[in-house]
Protein backbone atom coordinates (compact mmCIF):
# COMPACT_ATOMS: atom_id res chain seq x y z
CA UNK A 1 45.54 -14.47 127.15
CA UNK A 2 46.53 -13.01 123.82
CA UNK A 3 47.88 -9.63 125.72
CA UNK A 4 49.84 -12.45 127.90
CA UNK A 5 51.32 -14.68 125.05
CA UNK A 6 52.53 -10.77 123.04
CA UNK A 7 53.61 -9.71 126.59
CA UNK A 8 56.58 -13.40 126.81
CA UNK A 9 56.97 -12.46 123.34
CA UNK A 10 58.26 -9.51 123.65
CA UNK A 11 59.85 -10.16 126.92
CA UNK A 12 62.24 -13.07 125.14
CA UNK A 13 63.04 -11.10 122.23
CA UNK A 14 64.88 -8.44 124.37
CA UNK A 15 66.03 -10.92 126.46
CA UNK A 16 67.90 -13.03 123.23
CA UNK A 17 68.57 -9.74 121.89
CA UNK A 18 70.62 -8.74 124.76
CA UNK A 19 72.22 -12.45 125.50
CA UNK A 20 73.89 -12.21 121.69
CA UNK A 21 74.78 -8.93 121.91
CA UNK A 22 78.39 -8.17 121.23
CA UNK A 23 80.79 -7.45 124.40
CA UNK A 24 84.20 -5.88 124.83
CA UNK A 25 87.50 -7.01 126.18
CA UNK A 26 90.75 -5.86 126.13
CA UNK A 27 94.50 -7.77 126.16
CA UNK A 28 97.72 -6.63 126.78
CA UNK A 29 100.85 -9.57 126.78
CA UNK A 30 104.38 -9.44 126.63
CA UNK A 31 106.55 -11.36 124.31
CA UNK A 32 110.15 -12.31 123.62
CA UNK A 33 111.93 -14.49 121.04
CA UNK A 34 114.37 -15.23 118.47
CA UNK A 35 114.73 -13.38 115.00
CA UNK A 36 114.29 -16.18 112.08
CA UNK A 37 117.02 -15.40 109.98
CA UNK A 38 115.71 -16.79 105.93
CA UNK A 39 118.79 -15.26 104.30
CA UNK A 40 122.52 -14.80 104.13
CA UNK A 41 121.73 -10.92 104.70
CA UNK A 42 120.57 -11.77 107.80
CA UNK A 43 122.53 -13.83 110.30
CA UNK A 44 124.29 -11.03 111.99
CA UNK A 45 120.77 -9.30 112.69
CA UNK A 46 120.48 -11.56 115.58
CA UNK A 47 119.63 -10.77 118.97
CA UNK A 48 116.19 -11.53 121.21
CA UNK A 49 113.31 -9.13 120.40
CA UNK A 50 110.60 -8.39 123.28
CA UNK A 51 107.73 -6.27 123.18
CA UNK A 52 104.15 -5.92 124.11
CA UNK A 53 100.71 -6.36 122.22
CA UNK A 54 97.80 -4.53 123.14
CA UNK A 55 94.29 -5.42 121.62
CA UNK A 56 90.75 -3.83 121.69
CA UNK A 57 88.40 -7.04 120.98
CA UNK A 58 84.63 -7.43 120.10
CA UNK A 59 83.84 -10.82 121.40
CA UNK A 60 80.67 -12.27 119.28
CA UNK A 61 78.13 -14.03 120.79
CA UNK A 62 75.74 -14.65 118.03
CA UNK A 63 74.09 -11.33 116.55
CA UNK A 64 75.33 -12.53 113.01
CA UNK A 65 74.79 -15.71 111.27
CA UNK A 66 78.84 -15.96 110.56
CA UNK A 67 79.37 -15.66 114.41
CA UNK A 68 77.87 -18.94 114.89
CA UNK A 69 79.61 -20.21 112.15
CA UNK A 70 83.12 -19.75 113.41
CA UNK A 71 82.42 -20.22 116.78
CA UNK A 72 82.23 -17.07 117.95
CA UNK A 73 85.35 -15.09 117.09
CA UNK A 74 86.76 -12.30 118.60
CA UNK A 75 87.69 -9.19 116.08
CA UNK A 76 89.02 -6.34 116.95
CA UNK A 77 92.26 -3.93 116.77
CA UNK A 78 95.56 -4.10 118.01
CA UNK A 79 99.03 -1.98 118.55
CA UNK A 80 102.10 -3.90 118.64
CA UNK A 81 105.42 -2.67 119.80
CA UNK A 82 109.00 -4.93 119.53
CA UNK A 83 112.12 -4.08 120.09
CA UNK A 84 114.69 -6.45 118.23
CA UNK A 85 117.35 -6.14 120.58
CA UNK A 86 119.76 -5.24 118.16
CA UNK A 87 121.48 -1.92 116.61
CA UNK A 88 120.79 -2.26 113.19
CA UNK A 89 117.36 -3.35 113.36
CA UNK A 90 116.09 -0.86 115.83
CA UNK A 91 112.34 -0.82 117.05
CA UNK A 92 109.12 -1.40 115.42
CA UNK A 93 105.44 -0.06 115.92
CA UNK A 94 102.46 -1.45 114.46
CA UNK A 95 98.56 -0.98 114.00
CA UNK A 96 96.19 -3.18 112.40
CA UNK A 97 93.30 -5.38 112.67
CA UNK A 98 92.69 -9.14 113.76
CA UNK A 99 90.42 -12.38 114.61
CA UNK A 100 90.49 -14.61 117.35
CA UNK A 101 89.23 -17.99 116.40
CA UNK A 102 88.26 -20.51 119.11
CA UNK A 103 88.86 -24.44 119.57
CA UNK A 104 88.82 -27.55 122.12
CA UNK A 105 86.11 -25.72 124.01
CA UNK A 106 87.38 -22.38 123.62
CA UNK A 107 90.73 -23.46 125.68
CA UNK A 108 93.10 -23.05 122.34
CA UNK A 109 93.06 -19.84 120.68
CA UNK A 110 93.91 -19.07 116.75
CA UNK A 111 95.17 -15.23 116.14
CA UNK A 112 95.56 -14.05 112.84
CA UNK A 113 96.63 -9.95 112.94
CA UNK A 114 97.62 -7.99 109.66
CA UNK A 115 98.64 -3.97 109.74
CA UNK A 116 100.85 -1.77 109.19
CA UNK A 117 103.81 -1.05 110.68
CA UNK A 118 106.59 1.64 111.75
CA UNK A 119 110.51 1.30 111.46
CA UNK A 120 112.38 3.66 113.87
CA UNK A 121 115.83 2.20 111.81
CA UNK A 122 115.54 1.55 108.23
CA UNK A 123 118.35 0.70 105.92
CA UNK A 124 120.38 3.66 104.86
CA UNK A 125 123.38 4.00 103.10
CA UNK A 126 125.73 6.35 105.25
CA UNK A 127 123.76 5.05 108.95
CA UNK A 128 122.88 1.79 108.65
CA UNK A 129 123.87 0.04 105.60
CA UNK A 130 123.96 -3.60 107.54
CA UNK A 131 120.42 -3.62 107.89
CA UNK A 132 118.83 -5.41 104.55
CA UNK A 133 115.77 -6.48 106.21
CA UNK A 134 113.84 -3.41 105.67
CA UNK A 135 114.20 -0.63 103.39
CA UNK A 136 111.83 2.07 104.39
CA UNK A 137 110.06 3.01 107.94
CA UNK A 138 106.75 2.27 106.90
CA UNK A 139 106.02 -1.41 106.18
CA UNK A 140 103.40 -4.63 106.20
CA UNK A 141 102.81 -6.29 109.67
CA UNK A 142 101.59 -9.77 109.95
CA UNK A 143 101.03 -11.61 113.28
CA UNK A 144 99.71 -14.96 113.66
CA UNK A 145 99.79 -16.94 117.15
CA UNK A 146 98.77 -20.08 118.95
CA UNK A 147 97.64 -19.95 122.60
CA UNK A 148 96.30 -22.26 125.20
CA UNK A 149 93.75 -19.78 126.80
CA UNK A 150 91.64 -19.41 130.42
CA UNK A 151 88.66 -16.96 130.51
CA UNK A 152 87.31 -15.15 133.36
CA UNK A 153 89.24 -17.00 136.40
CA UNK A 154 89.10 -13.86 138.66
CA UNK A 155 86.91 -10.84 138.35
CA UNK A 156 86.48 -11.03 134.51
CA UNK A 157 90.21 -11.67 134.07
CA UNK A 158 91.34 -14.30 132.33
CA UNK A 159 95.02 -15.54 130.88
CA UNK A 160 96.97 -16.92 128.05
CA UNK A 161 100.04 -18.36 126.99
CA UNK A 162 101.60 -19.84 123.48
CA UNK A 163 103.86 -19.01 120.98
CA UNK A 164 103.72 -15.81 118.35
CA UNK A 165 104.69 -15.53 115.24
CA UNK A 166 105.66 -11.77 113.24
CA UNK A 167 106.65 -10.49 110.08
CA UNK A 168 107.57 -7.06 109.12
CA UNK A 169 107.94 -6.35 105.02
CA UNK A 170 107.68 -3.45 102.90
CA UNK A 171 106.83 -5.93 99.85
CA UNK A 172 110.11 -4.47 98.22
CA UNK A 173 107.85 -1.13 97.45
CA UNK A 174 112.16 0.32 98.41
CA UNK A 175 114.71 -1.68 98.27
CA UNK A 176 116.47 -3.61 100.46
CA UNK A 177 113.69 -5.75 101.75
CA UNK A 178 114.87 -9.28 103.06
CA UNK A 179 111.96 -9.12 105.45
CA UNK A 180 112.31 -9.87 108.95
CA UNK A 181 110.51 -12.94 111.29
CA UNK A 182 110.56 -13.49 114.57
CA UNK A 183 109.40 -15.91 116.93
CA UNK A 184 107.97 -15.56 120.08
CA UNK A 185 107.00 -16.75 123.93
CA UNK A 186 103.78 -15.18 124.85
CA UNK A 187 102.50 -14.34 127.99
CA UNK A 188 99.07 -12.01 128.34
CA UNK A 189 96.05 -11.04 130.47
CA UNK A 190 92.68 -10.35 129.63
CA UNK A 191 89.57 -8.44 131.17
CA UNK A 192 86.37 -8.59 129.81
CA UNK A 193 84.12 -5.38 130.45
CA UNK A 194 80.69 -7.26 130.34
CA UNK A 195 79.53 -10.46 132.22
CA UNK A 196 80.34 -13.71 130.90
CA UNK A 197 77.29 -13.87 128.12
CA UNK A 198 75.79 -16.70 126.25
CA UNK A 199 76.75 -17.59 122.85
CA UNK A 200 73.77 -18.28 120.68
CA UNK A 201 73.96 -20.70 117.72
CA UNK A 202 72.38 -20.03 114.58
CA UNK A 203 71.27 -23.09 112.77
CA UNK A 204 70.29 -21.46 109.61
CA UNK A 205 73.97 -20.22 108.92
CA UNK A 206 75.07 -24.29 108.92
CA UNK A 207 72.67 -24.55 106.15
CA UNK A 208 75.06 -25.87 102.80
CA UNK A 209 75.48 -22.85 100.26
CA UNK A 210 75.41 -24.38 97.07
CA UNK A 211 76.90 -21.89 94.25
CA UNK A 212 77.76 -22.59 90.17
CA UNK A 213 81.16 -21.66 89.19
CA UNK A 214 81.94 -17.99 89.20
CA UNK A 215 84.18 -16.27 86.82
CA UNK A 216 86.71 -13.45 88.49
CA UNK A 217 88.42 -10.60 86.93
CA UNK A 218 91.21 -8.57 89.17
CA UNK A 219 93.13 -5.86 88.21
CA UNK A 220 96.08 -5.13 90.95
CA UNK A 221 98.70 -2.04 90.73
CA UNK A 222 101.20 -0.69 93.34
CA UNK A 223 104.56 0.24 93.23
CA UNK A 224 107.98 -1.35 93.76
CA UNK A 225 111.92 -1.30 93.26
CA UNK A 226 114.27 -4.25 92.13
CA UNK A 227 116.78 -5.90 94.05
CA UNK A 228 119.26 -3.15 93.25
CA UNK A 229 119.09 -0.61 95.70
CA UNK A 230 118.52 2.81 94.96
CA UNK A 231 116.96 1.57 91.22
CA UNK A 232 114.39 3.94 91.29
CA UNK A 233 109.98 2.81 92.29
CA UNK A 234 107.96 2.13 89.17
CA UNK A 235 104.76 0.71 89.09
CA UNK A 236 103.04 -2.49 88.36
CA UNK A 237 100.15 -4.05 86.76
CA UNK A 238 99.10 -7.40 87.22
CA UNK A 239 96.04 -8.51 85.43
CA UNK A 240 94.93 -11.97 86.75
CA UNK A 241 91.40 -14.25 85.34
CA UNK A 242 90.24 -16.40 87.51
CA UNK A 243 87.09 -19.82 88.27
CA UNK A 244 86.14 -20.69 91.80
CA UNK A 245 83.81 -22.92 93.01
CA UNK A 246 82.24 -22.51 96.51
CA UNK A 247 82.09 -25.76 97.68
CA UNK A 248 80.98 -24.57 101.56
CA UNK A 249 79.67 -21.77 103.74
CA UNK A 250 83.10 -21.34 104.39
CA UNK A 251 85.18 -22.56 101.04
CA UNK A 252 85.92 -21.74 97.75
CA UNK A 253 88.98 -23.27 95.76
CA UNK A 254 89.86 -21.14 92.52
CA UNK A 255 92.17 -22.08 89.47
CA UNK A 256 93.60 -19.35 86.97
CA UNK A 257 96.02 -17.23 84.95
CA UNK A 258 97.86 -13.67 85.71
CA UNK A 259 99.80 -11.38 83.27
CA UNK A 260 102.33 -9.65 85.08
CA UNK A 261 103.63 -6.19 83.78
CA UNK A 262 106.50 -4.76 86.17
CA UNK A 263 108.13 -1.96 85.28
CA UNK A 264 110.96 -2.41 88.05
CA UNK A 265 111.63 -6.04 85.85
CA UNK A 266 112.12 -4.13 83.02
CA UNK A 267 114.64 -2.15 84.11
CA UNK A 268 116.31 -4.47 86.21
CA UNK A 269 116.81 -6.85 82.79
CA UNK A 270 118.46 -3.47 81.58
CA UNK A 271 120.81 -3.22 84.52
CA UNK A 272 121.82 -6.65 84.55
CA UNK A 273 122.91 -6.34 80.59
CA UNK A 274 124.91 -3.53 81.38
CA UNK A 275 126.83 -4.55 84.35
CA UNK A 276 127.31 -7.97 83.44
CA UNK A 277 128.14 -8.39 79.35
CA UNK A 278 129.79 -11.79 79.84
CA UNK A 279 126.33 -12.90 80.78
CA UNK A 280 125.05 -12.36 77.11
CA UNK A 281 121.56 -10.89 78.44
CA UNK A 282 119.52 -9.05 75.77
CA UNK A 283 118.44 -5.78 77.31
CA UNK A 284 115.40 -5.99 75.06
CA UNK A 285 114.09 -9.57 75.85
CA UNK A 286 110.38 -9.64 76.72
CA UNK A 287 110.10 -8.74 80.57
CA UNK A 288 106.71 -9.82 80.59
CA UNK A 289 105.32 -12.83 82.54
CA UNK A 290 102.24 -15.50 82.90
CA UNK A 291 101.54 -17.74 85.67
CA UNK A 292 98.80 -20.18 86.31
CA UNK A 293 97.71 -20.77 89.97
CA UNK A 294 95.51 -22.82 92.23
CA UNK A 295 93.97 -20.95 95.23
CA UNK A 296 91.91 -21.37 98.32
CA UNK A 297 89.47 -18.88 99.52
CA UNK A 298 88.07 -18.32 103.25
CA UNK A 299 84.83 -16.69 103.92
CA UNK A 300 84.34 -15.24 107.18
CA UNK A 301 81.61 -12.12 106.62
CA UNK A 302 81.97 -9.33 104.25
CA UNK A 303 85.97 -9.74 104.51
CA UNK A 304 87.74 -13.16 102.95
CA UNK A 305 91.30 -14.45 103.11
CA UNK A 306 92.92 -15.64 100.26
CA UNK A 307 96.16 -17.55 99.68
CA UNK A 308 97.10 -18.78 95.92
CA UNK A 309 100.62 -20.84 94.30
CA UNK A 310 101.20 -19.62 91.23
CA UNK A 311 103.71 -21.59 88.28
CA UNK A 312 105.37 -19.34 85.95
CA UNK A 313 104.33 -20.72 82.45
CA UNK A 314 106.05 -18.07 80.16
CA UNK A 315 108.92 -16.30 81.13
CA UNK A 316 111.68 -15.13 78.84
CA UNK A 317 114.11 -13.73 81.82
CA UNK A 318 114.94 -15.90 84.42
CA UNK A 319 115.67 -14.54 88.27
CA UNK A 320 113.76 -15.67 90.63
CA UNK A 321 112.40 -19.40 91.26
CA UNK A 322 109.24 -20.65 88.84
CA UNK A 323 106.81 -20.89 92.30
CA UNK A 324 105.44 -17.64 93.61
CA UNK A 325 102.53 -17.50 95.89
CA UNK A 326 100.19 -14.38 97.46
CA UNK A 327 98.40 -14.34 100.79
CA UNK A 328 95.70 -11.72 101.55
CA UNK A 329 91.98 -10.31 101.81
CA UNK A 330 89.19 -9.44 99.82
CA UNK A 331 86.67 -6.70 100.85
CA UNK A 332 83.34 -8.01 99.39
CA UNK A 333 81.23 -4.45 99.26
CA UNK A 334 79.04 -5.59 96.83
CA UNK A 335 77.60 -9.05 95.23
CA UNK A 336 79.90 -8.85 92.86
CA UNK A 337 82.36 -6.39 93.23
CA UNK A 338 85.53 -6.53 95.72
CA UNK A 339 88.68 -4.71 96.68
CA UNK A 340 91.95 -6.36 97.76
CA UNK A 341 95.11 -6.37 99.62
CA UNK A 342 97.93 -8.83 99.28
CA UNK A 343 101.54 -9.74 99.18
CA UNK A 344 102.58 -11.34 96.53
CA UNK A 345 106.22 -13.32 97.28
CA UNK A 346 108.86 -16.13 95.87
CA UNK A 347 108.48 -18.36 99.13
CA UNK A 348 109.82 -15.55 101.75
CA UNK A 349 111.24 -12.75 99.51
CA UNK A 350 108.06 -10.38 99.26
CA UNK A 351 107.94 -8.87 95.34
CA UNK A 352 104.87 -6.87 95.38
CA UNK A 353 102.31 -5.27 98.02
CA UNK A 354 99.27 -5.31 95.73
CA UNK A 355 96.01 -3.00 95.80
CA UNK A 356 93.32 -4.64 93.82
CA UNK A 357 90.05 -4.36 92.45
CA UNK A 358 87.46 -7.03 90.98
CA UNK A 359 84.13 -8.63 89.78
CA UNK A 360 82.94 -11.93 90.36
CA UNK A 361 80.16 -13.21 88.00
């Protein structure tokens, strides 16, 4: 009898083992769309961009406790390639990484894509000196769409439909860099390689995480150029303090301060006193700045997605609005320690792609 009871033991641990294993699809789906035009600089870059998206998905059926905890999300890789349509703007190619998130029954579909992207048709002075969306071939890709979506109707095929939304920037790391957005109509087919599988819930990962208040320190750096093209790339240092307070498995609001040191500021306070002298600017004045910010944190597993508002408190020179805001990721590779990516803008004019580092007590 014992022999018997070790023998269905063993037998359904293989068998759950395999049921929340994860399985592989793939998707490819056209697109096409209007360009979003968010500045002056733009409105003659019009035209209607098409393309194709291609992604390489782990579907999750419950092998992790987070799986169960957003519903089981897809994660994978993608490639991405648009053409805008339009002479000055040329054609873009793009690699990166992205979730599926599930909802109503796994009928509507959340996709959230970041990467990095190729220009074939950059700004340049002598070729193509109308194009002030983009100042350099390699750039920031972000993707985020909303589909109604059908699995496995016919012979593990399945389809989709909704509406896509992109963004190419180069976070001004070369100037000019309006940015460029595009909306899009999105058609697409997927075939899953496995069986349809069951998902398996995991009640322990709904239990409430109760944390105390944490205390962050982040250091980020890059490089970037002011609004004046051909200025020159300096580098950056942006120093930033930080509380949050988990409040969920998923959720952690944070409130703090940031000391901004930009080098491309500086010298772009030096330009403007030069070329304008009826504007009375002191080349010297302090091109430091401080900003306070709320934020709102997103844990999915190791990786978390951050977005933060930010209020200039001190700043001596004056260009840009007071509101700023960042959207990124953290990289949680140990308790405490994290790295970072973000983009830190003035509503849609990127400033700064920013490489971090931090602790979290």
């Amino acid at each position: 009898m014992k022999k018997w009871f070790l023998g269905l033991f063993l037998c359904s641990s293989v068998l759950w083992s395999q049921n929340n294993q994860d399985t592989n699809a793939i998707e490819v789906s056209l697109f096409r769309g209007n360009v979003l035009p968010h500045t002056t600089d733009l409105y003659h870059l019009q035209g209607h961009p098409d393309g194709m998206m291609v992604n390489f998905l782990k579907q999750t059926h419950g092998k992790e406790a987070w799986h169960s905890v957003y519903n089981f999300p897809d994660y994978g890789v993608y490639f991405q390639y648009q053409n805008y349509n339009n002479e000055f703007l040329g054609k873009v190619y793009a690699l990166g990484a992205l979730y599926n998130f599930y909802f109503l029954n796994r009928h509507l579909e959340l996709k959230i894509a970041q990467g990095i992207g190729y220009a074939t048709n950059p700004y340049d002075k002598v070729e193509n000196s109308k194009n002030k969306a983009f100042g350099s071939t390699l750039m920031a890709n972000t993707n985020i769409g909303l589909f109604f979506k059908k699995d496995n109707i016919y012979n593990h095929f399945g389809v989709y439909a909704g509406f896509l939304f992109t963004h190419f920037s180069n976070g001004r790391t070369k100037s000019p860099n309006s940015g460029i957005n595009t909306f899009l109509l999105n058609l697409g087919l997927q075939y899953n390689f496995s069986e349809a599988t069951k998902n398996v819930r995991d009640l322990v990962a709904n239990q409430k995480i109760v944390e105390p208040i944490r205390y962050n320190f982040v250091f980020r750096s890059g490089y970037n150029e002011s609004q004046i093209i051909g200025s020159g790339q300096y580098p950056f240092y942006h120093i930033g303090f930080f509380v949050d307070k988990r409040f969920s498995r998923k959720s952690a609001l944070q409130v703090g301060t940031e000391l901004f040191l930009t080098q491309s500021f500086k010298d772009y306070i030096k330009y403007k006193a030069n070329a304008y002298p009826e504007l009375n600017i002191d080349p010297n004045i302090d091109y430091k700045r401080v900003g306070a910010f709320v934020g709102y944190e997103l844990f999915v597993n190791k990786i978390s997605l951050e977005a933060q508002v930010g209020y200039y408190i001190y700043r001596p020179f004056v260009n840009d609005i007071s509101v700023y805001d960042r959207i990124g990721f953290k990289y949680h590779f140990k308790k405490k320690l994290f790295a970072s990516f973000s983009v830190k803008t003035h509503m849609f004019l990127a400033e700064a792609l920013e490489y971090g580092l931090g602790i979290r007590l």
